[in-house]
Protein backbone atom coordinates (compact mmCIF):
# COMPACT_ATOMS: atom_id res chain seq x y z
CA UNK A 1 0.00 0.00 0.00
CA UNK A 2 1.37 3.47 -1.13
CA UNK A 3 1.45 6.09 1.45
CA UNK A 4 0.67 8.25 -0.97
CA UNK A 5 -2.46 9.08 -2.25
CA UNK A 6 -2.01 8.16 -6.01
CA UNK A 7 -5.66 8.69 -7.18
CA UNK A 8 -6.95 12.55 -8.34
CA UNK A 9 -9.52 13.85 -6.01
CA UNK A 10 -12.21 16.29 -6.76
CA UNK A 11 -9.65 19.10 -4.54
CA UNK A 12 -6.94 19.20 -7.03
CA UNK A 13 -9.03 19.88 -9.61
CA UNK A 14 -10.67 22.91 -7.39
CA UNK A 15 -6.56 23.55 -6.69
CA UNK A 16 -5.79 23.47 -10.44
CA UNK A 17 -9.13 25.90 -11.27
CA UNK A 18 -8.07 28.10 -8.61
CA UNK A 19 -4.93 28.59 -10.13
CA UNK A 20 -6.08 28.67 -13.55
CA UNK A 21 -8.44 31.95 -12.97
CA UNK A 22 -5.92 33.45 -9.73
CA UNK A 23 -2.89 33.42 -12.25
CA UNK A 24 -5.15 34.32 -15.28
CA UNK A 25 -3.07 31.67 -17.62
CA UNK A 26 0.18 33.56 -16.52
CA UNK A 27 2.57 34.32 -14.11
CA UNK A 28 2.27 33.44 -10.28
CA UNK A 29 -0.25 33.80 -7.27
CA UNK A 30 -0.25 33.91 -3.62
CA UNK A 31 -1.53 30.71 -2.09
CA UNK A 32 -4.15 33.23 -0.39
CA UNK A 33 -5.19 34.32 -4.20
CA UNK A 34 -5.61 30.62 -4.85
CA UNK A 35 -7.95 29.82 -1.69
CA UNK A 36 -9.63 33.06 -1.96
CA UNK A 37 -10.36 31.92 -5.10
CA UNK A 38 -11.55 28.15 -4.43
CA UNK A 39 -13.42 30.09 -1.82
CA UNK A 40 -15.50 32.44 -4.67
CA UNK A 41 -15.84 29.53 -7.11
CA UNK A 42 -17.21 26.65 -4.58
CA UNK A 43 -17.81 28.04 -1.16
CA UNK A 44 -15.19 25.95 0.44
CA UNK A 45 -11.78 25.92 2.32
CA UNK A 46 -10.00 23.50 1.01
CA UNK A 47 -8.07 21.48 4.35
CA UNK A 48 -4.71 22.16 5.10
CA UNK A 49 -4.05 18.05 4.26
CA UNK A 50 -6.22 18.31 0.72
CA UNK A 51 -4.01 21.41 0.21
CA UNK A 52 -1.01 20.21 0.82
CA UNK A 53 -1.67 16.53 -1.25
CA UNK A 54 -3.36 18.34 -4.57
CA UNK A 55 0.40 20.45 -4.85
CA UNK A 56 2.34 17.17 -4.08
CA UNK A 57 0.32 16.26 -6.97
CA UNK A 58 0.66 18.81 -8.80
CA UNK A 59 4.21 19.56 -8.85
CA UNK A 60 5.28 16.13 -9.22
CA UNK A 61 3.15 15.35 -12.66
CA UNK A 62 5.39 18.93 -13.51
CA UNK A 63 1.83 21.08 -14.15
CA UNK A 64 2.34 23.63 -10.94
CA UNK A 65 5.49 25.47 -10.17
CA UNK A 66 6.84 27.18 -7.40
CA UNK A 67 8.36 30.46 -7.53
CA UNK A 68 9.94 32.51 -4.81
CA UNK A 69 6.62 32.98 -2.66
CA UNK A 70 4.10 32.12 -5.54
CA UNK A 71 2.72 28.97 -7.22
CA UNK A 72 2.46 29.23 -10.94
CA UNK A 73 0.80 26.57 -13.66
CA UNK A 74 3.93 25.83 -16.04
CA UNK A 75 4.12 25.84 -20.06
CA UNK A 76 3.86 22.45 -20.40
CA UNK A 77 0.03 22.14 -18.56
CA UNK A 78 -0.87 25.31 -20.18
CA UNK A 79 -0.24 23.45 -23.43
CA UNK A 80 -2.06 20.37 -22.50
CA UNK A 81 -4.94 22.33 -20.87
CA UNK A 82 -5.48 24.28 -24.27
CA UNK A 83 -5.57 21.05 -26.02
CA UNK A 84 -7.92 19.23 -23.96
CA UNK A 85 -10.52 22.36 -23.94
CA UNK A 86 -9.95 22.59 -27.77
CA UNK A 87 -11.45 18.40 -27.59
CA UNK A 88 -14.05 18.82 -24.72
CA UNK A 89 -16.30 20.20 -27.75
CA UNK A 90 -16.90 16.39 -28.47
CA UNK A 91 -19.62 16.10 -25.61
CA UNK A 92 -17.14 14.98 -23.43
CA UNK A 93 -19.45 14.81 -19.82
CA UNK A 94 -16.23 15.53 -17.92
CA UNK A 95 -14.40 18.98 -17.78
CA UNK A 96 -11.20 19.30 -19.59
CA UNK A 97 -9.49 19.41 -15.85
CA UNK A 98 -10.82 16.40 -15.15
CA UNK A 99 -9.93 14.89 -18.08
CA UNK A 100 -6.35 16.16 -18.28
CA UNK A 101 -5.89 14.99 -14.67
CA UNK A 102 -7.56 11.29 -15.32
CA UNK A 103 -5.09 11.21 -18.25
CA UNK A 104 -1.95 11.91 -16.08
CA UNK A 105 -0.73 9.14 -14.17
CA UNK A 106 1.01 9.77 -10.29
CA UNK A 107 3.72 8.19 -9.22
CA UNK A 108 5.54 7.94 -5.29
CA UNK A 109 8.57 9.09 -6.50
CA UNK A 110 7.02 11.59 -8.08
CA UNK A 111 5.42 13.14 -5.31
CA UNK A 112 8.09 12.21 -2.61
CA UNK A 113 10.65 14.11 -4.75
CA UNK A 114 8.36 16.98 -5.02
CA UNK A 115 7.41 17.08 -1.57
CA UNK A 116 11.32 16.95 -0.41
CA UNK A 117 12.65 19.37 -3.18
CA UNK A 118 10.21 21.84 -4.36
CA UNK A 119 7.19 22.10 -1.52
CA UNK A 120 9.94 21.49 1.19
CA UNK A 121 11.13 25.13 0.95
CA UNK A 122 7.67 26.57 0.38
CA UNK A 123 5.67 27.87 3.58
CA UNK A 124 2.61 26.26 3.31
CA UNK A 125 1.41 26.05 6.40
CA UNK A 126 2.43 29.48 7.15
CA UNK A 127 0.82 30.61 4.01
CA UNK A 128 -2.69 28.96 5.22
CA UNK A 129 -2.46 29.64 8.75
CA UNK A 130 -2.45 33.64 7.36
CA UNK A 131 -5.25 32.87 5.17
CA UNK A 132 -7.62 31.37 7.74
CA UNK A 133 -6.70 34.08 10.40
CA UNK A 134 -7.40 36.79 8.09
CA UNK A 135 -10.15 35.58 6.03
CA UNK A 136 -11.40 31.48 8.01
């Protein structure tokens, strides 16, 4: 049994919306821009744990970046997003996020090496414990 949750939950698609429409497409945003915008879109705040899983995810597949204080969505899942919106026109009944995430295998390594190296750095739990006390 992995200790990793290798399976996409509804969360990190919410995660990757968020940071579709808090970055625009381009550049970076604060983790507060992203939950403030899960927040708008569905109502909810995502758990520290879902939080901290979806970017494991998300980093290790190579779709989310991080830079300096920001998280940013990275050419290569800009690409693949375009192209799977450009194909949802063929009455697909899932979004294009969910497709592009069902077609994107995890792996352990994956997101071990992404939580170690990339999130390791990142303030995450300092970042959320700002948003809840200034917006939970």
């Amino acid at each position: 049994m992995s200790k990793y949750n290798l399976n996409w939950q509804t969360t990190d698609e919410q995660l990757l919306d968020a940071l579709l429409l808090a970055t625009g497409g381009e550049g970076g945003a604060t983790l507060q821009d992203v939950l403030l915008m899960i927040d708008a879109l569905d109502g909810d705040v995502l758990a520290l744990q879902d939080l901290e899983q979806g970017l494991e995810k998300l980093v290790s597949v190579g779709f989310v970046l991080v830079q300096k204080n920001k998280l940013a969505l990275t050419e290569q899942f800009l690409a693949n997003y375009e192209e799977a919106t450009l194909n949802s026109a063929e009455e697909a009944p899932e979004s294009p996020l969910q497709k592009l995430l069902s077609q994107t295998s995890l792996t352990e390594a994956g997101i071990q090496q992404a939580r170690n190296e990339t999130l390791k750095k990142y303030k995450l739990k300092s970042y959320y414990q700002q948003y809840l006390e200034q917006f939970g």
